[in-house]
Protein backbone atom coordinates (compact mmCIF):
# COMPACT_ATOMS: atom_id res chain seq x y z
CA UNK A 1 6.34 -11.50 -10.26
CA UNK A 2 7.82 -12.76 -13.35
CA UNK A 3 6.73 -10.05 -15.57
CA UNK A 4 9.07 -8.01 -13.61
CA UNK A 5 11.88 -9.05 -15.24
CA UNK A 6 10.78 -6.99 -18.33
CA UNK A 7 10.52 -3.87 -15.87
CA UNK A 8 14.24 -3.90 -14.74
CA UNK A 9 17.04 -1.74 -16.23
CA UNK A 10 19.68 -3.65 -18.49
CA UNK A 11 22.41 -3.10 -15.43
CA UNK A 12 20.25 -4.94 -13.17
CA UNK A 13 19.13 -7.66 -15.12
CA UNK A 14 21.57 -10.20 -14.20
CA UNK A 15 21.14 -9.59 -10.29
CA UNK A 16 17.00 -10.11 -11.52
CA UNK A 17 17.72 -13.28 -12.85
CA UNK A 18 20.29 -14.56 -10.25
CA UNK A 19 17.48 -14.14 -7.33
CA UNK A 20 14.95 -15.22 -9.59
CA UNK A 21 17.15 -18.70 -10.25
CA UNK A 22 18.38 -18.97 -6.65
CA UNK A 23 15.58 -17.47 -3.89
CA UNK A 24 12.64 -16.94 -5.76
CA UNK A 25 11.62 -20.46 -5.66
CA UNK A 26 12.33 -20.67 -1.62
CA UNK A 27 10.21 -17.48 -1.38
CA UNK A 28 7.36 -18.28 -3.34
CA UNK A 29 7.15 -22.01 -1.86
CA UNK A 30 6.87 -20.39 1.45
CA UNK A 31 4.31 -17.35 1.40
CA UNK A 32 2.17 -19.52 -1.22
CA UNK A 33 -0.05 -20.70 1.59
CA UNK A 34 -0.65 -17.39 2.81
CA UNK A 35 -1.49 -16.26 -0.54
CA UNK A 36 -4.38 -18.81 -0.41
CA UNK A 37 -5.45 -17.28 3.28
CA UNK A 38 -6.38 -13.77 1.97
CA UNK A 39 -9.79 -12.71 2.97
CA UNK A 40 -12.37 -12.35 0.00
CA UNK A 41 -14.81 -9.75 -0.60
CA UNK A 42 -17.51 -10.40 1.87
CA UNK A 43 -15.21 -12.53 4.61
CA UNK A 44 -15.03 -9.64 7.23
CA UNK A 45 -19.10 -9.42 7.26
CA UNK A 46 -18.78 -12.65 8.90
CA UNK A 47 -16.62 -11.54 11.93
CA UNK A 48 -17.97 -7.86 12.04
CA UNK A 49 -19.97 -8.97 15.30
CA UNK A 50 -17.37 -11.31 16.73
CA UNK A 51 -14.91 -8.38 16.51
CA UNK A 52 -16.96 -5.74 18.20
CA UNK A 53 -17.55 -8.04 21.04
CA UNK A 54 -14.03 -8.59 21.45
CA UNK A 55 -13.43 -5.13 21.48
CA UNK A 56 -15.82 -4.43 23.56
CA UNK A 57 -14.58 -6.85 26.31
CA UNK A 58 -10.93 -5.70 25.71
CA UNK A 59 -11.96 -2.09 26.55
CA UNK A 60 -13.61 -3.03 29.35
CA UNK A 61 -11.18 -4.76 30.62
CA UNK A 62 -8.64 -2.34 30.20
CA UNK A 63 -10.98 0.51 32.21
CA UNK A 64 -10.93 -2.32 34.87
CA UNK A 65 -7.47 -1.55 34.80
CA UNK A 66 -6.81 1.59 34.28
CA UNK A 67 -5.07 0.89 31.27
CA UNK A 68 -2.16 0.45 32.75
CA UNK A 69 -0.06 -2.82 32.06
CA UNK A 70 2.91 -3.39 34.01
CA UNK A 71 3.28 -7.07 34.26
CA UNK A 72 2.54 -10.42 32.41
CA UNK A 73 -0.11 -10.80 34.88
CA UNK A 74 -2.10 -7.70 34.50
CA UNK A 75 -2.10 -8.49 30.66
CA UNK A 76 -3.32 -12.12 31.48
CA UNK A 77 -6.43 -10.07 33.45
CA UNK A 78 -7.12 -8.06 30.15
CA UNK A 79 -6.39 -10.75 27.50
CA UNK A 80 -8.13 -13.73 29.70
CA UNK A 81 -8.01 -17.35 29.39
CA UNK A 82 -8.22 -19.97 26.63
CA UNK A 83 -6.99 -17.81 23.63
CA UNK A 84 -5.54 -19.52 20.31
CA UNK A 85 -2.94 -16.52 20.37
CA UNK A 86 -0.01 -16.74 23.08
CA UNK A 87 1.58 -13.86 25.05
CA UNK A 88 5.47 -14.98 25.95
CA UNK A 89 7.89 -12.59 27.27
CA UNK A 90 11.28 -11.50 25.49
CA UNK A 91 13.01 -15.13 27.12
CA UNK A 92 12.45 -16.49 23.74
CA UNK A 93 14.19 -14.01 22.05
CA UNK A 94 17.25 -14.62 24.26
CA UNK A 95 17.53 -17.62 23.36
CA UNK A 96 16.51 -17.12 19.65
CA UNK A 97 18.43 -14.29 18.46
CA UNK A 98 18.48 -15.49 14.74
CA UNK A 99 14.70 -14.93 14.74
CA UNK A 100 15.31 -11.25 15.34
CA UNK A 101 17.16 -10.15 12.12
């Protein structure tokens, strides 16, 4: 990212270094760990089988229903039980409205 500094027009240079100074370090010392997450080469061979069966049982389950969703509960019957990921409703963003811009 620093080498883009050479890239810039002379007019913008200043605004360049100003967010490099200022929010560049912020940025970086946040999305650095994800950085360090990204899948290699031969990382989705390992969940090629794990993901068909998922989608596998997600189709089925949305045949069961149709595939039509019109509550929390009917996505709770397609989703299931004892995932990692969490399905919450738009109550959080309510009361969160900062987390929206």
């Amino acid at each position: 990212m620093d080498g883009l500094r050479t890239e810039v027009l002379p007019i913008n240079r200043n605004a360049v270094t100003s967010y490099f100074a200022n929010i560049w370090g912020l940025v970086h010392g946040l999305i650095a760990p994800l950085l360090s997450l990204q899948p290699g080469q031969d990382d989705s061979e390992k969940f090629q089988s794990y993901l068909e069966a998922e989608e596998a049982r997600l189709e089925n389950n949305l045949k069961a229903v149709d595939y039509i969703i019109d509550g929390t509960d009917t996505l709770t019957l397609i989703i299931g039980v004892g995932r990692i990921e969490k399905v919450s409703t738009c109550q959080f963003c309510q009361h969160h409205t900062w987390l929206i811009y």
